[in-house]
Protein backbone atom coordinates (compact mmCIF):
# COMPACT_ATOMS: atom_id res chain seq x y z
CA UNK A 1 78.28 33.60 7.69
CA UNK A 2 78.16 34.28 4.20
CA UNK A 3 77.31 31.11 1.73
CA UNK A 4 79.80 29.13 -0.84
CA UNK A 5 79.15 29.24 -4.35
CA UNK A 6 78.89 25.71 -5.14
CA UNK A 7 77.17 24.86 -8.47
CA UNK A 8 77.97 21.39 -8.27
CA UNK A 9 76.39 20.93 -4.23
CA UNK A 10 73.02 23.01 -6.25
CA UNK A 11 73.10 20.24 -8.76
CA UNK A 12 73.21 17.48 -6.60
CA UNK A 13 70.50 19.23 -4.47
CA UNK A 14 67.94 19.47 -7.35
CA UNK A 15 68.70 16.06 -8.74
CA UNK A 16 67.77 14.78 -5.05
CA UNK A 17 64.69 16.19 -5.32
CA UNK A 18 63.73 14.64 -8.24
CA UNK A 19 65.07 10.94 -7.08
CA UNK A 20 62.88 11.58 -4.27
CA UNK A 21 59.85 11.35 -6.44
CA UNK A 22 59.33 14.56 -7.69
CA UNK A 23 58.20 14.30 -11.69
CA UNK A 24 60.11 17.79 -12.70
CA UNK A 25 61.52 20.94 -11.12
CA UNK A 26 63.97 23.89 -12.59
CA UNK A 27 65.73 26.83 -10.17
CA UNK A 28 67.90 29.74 -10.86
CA UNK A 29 69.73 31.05 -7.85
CA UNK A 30 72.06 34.37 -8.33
CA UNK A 31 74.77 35.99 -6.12
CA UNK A 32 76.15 39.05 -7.69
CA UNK A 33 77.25 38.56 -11.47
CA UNK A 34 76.99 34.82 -10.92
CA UNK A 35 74.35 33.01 -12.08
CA UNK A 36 73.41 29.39 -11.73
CA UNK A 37 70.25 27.30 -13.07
CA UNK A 38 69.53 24.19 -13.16
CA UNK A 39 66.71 21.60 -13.92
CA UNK A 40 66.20 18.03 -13.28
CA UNK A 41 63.03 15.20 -14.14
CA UNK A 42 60.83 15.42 -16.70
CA UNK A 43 57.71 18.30 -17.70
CA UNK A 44 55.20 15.35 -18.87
CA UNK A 45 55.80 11.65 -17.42
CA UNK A 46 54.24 10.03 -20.52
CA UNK A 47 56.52 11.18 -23.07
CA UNK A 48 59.85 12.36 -20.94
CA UNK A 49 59.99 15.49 -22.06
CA UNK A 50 62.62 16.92 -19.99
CA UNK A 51 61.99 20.11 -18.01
CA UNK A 52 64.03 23.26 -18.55
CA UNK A 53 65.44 26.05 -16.48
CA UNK A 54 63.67 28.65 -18.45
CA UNK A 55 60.08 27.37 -18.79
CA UNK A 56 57.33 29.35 -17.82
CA UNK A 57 55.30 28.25 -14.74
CA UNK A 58 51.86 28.76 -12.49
CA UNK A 59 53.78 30.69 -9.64
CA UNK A 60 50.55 30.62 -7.42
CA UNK A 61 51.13 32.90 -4.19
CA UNK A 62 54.15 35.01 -5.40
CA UNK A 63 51.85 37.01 -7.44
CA UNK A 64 51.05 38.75 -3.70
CA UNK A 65 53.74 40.48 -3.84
CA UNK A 66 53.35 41.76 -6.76
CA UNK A 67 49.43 42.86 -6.29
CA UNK A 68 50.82 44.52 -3.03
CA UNK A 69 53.63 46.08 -4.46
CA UNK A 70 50.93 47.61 -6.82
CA UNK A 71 48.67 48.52 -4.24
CA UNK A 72 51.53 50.14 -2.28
CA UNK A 73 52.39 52.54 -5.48
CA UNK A 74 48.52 53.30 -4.94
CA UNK A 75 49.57 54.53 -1.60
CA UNK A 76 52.01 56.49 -2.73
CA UNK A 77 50.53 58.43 -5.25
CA UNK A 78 47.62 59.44 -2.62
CA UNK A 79 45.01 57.24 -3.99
CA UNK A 80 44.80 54.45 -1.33
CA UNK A 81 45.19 54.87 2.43
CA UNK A 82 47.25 52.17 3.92
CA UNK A 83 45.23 52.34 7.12
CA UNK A 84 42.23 53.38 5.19
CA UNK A 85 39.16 51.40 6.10
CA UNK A 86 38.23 49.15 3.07
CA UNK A 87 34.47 50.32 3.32
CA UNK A 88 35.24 53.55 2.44
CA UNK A 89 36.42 51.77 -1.15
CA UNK A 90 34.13 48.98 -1.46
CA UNK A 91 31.21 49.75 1.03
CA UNK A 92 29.51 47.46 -1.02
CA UNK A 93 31.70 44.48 -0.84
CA UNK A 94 32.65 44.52 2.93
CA UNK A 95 29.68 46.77 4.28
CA UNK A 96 28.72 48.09 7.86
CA UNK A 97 31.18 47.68 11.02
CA UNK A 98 33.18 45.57 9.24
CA UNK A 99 33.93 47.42 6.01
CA UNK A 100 34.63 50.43 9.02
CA UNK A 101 37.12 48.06 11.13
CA UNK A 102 39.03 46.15 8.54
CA UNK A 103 41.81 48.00 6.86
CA UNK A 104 43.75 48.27 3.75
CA UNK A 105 46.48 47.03 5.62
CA UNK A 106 44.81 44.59 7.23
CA UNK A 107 44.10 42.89 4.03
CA UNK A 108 47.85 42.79 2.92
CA UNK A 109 49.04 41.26 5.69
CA UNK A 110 46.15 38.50 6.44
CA UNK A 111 44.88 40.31 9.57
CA UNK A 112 41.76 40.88 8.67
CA UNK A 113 39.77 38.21 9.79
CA UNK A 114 38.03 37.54 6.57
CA UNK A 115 37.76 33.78 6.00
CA UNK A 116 38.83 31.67 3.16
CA UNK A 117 36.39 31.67 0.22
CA UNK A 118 37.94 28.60 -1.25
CA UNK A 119 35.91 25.46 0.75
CA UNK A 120 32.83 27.43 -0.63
CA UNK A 121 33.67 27.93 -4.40
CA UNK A 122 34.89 23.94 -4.54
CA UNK A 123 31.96 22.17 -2.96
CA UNK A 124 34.76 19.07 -2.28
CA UNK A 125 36.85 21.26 -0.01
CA UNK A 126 34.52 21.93 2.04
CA UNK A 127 35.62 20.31 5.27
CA UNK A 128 38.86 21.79 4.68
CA UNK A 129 41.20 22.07 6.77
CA UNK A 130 40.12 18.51 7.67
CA UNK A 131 41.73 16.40 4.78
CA UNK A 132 40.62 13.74 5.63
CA UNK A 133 36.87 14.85 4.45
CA UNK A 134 37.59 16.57 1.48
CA UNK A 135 37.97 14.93 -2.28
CA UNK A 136 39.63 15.86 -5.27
CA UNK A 137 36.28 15.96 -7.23
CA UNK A 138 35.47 20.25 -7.71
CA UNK A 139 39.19 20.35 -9.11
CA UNK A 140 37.93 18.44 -11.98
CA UNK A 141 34.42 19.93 -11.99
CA UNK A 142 36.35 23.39 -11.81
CA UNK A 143 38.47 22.94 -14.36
CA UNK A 144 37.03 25.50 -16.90
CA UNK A 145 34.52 27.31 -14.54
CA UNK A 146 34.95 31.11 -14.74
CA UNK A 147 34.49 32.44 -11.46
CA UNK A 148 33.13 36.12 -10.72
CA UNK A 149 35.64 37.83 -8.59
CA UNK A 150 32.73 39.21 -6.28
CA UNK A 151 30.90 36.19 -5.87
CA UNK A 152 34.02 34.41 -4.30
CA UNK A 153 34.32 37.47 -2.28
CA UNK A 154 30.59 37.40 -0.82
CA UNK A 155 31.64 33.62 0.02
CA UNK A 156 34.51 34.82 2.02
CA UNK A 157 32.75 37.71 3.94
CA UNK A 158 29.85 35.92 4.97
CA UNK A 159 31.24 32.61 6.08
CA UNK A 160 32.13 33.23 9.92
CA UNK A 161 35.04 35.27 10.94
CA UNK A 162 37.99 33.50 11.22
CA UNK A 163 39.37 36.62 14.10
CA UNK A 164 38.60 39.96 14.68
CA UNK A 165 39.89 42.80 11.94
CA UNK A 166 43.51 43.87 13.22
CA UNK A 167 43.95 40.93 15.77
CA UNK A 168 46.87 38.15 15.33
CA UNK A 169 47.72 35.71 14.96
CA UNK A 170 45.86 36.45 11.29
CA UNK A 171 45.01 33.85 9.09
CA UNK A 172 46.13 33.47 5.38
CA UNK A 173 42.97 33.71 3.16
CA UNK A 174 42.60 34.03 -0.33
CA UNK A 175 39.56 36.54 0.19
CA UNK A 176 42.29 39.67 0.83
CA UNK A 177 43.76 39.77 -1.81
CA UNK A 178 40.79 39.38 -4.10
CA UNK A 179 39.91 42.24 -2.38
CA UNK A 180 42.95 44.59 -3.32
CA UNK A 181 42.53 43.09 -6.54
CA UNK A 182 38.55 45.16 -6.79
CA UNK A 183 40.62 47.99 -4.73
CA UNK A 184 42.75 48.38 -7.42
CA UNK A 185 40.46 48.60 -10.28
CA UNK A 186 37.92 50.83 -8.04
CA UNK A 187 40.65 53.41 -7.67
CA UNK A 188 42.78 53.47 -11.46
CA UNK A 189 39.62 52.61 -13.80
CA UNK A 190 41.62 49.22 -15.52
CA UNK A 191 41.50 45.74 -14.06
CA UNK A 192 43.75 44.60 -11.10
CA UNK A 193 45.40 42.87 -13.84
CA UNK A 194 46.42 45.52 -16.49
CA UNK A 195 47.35 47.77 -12.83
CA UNK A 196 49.87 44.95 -12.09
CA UNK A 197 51.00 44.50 -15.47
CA UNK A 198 51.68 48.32 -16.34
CA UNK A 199 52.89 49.29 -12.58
CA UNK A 200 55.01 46.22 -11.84
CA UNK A 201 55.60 43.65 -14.29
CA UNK A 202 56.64 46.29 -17.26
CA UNK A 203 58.69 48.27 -14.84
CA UNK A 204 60.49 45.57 -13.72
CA UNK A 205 60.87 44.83 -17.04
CA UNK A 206 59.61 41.25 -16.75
CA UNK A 207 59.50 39.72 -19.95
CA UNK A 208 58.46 35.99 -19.45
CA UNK A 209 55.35 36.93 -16.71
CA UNK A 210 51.97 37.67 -17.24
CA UNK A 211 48.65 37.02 -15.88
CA UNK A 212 46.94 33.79 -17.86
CA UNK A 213 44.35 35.23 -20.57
CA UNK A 214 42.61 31.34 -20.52
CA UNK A 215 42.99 27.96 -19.33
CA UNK A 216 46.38 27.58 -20.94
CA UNK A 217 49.44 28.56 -20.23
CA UNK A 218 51.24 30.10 -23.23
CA UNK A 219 55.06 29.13 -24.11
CA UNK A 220 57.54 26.19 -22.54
CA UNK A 221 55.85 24.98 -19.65
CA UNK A 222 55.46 21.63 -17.59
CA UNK A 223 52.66 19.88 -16.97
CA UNK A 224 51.52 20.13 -13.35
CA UNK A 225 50.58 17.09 -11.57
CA UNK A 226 47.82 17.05 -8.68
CA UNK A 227 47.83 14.30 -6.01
CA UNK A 228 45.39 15.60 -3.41
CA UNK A 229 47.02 13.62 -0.58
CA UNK A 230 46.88 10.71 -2.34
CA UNK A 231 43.47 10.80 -3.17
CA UNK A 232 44.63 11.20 -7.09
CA UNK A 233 46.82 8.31 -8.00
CA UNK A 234 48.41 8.66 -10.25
CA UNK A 235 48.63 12.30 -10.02
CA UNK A 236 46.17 14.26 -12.62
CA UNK A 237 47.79 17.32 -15.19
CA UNK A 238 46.13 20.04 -14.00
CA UNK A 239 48.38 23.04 -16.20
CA UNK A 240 45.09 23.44 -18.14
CA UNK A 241 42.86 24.97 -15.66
CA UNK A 242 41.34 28.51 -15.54
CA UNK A 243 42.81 30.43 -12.94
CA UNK A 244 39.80 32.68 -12.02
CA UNK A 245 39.39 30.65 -8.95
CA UNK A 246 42.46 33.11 -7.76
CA UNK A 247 43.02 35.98 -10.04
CA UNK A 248 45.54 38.70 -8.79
CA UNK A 249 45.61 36.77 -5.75
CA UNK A 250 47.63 33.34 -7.58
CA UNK A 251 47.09 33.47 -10.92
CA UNK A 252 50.30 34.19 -12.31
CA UNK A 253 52.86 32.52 -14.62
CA UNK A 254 56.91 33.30 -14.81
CA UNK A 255 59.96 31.95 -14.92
CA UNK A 256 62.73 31.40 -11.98
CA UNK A 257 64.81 33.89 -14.11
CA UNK A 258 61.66 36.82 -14.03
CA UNK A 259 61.41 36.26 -10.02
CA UNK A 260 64.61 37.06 -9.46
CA UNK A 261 65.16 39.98 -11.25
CA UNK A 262 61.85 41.16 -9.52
CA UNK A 263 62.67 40.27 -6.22
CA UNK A 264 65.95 41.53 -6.78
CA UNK A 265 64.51 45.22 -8.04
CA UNK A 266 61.72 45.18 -5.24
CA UNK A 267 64.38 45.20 -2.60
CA UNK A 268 66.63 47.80 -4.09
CA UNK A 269 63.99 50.16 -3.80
CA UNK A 270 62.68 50.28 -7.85
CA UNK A 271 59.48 48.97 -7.53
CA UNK A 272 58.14 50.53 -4.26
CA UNK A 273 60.11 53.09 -2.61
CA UNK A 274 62.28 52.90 0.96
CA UNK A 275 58.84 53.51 3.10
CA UNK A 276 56.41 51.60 1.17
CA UNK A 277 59.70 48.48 1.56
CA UNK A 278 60.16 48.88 5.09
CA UNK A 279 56.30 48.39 5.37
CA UNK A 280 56.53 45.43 3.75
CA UNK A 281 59.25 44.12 5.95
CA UNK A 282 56.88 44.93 8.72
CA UNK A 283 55.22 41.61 10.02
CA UNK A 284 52.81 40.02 12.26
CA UNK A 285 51.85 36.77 13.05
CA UNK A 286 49.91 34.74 10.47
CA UNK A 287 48.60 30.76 10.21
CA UNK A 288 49.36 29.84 7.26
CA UNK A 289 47.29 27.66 4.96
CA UNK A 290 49.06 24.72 6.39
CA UNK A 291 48.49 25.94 10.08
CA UNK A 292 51.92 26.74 10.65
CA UNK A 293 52.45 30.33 12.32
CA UNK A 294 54.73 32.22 10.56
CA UNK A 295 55.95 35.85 10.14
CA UNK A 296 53.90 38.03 7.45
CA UNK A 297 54.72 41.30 6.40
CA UNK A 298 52.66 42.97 3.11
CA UNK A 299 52.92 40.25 0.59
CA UNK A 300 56.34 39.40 1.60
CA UNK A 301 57.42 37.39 4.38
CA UNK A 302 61.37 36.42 6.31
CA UNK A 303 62.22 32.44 5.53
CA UNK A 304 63.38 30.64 8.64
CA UNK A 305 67.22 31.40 9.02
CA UNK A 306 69.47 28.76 10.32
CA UNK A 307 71.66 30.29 13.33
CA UNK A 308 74.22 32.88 12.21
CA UNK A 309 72.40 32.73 8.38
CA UNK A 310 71.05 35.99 6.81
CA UNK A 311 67.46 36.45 6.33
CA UNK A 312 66.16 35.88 3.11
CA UNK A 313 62.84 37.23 2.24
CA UNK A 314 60.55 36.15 -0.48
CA UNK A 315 56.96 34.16 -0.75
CA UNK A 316 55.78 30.98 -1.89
CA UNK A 317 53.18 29.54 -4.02
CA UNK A 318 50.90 26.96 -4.73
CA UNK A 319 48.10 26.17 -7.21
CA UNK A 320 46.37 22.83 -8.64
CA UNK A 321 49.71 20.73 -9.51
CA UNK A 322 52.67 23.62 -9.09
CA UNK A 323 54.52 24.86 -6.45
CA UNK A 324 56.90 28.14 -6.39
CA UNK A 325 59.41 29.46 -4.17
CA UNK A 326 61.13 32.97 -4.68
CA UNK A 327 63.52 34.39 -1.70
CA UNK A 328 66.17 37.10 -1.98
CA UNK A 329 68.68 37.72 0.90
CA UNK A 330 68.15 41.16 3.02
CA UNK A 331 71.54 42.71 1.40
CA UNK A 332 69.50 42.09 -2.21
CA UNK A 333 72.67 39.63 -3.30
CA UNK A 334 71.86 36.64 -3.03
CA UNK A 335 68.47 35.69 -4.46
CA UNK A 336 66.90 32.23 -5.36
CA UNK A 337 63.44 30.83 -7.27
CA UNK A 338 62.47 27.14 -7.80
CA UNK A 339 59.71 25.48 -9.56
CA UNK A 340 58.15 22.01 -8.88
CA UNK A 341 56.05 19.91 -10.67
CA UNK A 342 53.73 18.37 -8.52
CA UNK A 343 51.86 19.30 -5.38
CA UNK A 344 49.97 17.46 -2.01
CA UNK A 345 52.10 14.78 -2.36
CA UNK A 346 51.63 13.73 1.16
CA UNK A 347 49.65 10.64 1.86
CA UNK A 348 47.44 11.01 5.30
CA UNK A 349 48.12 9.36 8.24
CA UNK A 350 45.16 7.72 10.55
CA UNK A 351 44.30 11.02 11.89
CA UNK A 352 44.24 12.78 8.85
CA UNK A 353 47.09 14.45 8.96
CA UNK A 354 49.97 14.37 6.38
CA UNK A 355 52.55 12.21 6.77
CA UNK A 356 56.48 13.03 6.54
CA UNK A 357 57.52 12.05 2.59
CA UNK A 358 61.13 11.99 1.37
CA UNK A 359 60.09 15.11 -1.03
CA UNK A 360 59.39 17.50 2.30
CA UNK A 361 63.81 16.66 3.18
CA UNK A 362 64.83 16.73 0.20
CA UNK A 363 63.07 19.93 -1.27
CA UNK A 364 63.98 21.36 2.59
CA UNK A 365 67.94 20.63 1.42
CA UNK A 366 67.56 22.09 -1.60
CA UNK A 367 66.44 25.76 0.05
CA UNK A 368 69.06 25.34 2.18
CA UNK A 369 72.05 24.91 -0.41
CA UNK A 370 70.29 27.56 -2.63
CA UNK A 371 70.14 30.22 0.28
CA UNK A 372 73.06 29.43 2.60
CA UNK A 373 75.51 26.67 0.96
């Protein structure tokens, strides 16, 4: 069952969003030579300045697939081994049995066992996954700290193993693809950064995304407002943050429009070729950040189809006040990004656990119309 075009159902959907209390988001979704965007709220809640469809924006986790689409052209060219152990890279990052067992691979698709460095680097987080005991505080602390790469790696591989190197379910952590990031610049001589930029961004021909230079993001933007499950009320700007606390693992900023056309490029086979592509569309299982299981491949992962839908493929993103979603339908035709304004906005219930808010339906609908209605 192929979707309707229906611009007006897509501007409904976004405008729902927004009455259900989120400050601003903007979308573009494409299906062949159509092309629909859309925006709806406001970029700064003090002065109503109105969010646009082409602003830029922190697009958090996307900018996985584009460090594995990088390191993937590595493989290609002979320089990396996909099932390569990492300590034959960076002996000196992930040393011993470990650096022997864990594998390139292994790191782009979460299965390495490596834990999360984040609950180390922000001293507030540390109880996390348990909400309920963490605080908003580091965020603020962390606001212009410039973190060394390495040192949030050592954090990650000596905190205790969160499973053993190839086994699943894997778990999502930040520490992999810091990781490639070093991999990267240990095998072309530039940063994981300028690699990116010169093997993916400029030949996609992306011109609206780049990795942040400083704290500031550069061009139309929105601010981006933290809640922290409540805990910030009301919600704190965070767009002015350095993103060092991620690098090439979140750190980037785009537009809905650049997504697209990437996503669009990636699956046609221009970025990576067919074999490196089908090995991204290879997954396993992976708990998420939010402990939900879901399907990962390398850097890209399948969205949950309704019955009789297409699968659409893509990743998501988060960072300190922005969320991202970027998905492109198997055939390459039908593709979709959306930006939001605000993130944690769930409140915690008396176990600690987030409670149901009208944003999770009504963000939930919007997917849904963009993808398959």
């Amino acid at each position: 069952m192929r979707p309707l075009w229906n611009p007006a159902a897509l501007d409904a959907a976004l405008e729902n969003v927004h009455r259900a209390g989120m400050p601003g988001l903007f979308a573009e979704v494409r299906e062949g030579d159509r092309v629909w965007r859309g925006a709806a709220g406001v970029a700064d809640v003090a002065t109503g300045r109105p969010v646009t469809a082409d602003m830029r924006h922190r697009v958090g986790s996307v900018t996985k697939t584009f460090t594995a689409a990088a390191v993937l052209q590595q493989v290609e060219s002979g320089r990396i081994g996909l099932d390569a152990p990492i300590g034959r890279y960076l002996p000196e990052l992930v040393p011993g049995e470990r650096g022997d067992a864990i594998t390139v691979r292994m790191l782009i698709n979460h299965t390495s066992g490596l834990a999360e460095y984040l609950p180390y680097a922000y001293p507030s987080l540390k109880a996390f996954p348990d909400l309920a005991n963490t605080g908003p505080q580091s965020l603020e602390d962390h606001r212009f700290t410039r973190f060394d790469p390495v040192e949030l790696i050592g954090m990650g591989v000596t905190a205790p193993a969160v499973g053993t190197p190839g086994g699943t379910p894997g778990v999502y952590s930040n520490t992999n693809y810091l990781l490639l990031g070093r991999l990267l610049e240990r095998v072309t001589g530039t940063t994981a950064e300028e690699c990116i930029t010169r093997d993916v961004i400029e030949r996609a021909g992306l011109r609206d995304t780049g990795f942040p230079t400083g704290p500031y993001v550069e061009g139309p933007h929105s601010l981006l407002y933290e809640a922290w499950f409540g805990m910030i009320d009301p919600p704190r700007d965070h767009s002015v943050h350095d993103m060092s606390w991620v690098g090439p693992t979140a750190s980037l900023i785009s537009t809905v429009a650049d997504l697209n056309r990437f996503y669009g490029m990636l699956l046609a086979g221009e970025i990576v070729g067919p074999s490196s592509l089908a090995q991204m569309r290879r997954t396993v299982l992976v708990v998420s950040q939010e402990g939900k299981p879901i399907d990962y491949g390398l850097g890209l992962y399948p969205m949950e189809a309704p019955p009789g839908q297409d699968v659409f493929w893509g990743h998501g993103g988060t960072v300190w006040g922005g969320g991202t979603l970027a998905a492109i339908r198997a055939d390459g035709e039908r593709r979709m990004a959306v930006a939001v304004n605000m993130q944690r906005w769930n409140r915690l219930d008396s176990a600690g656990r987030p409670r149901p808010h009208p944003l999770d339906d009504a963000l939930a609908a919007f997917h849904r119309v963009a993808m398959y209605g």
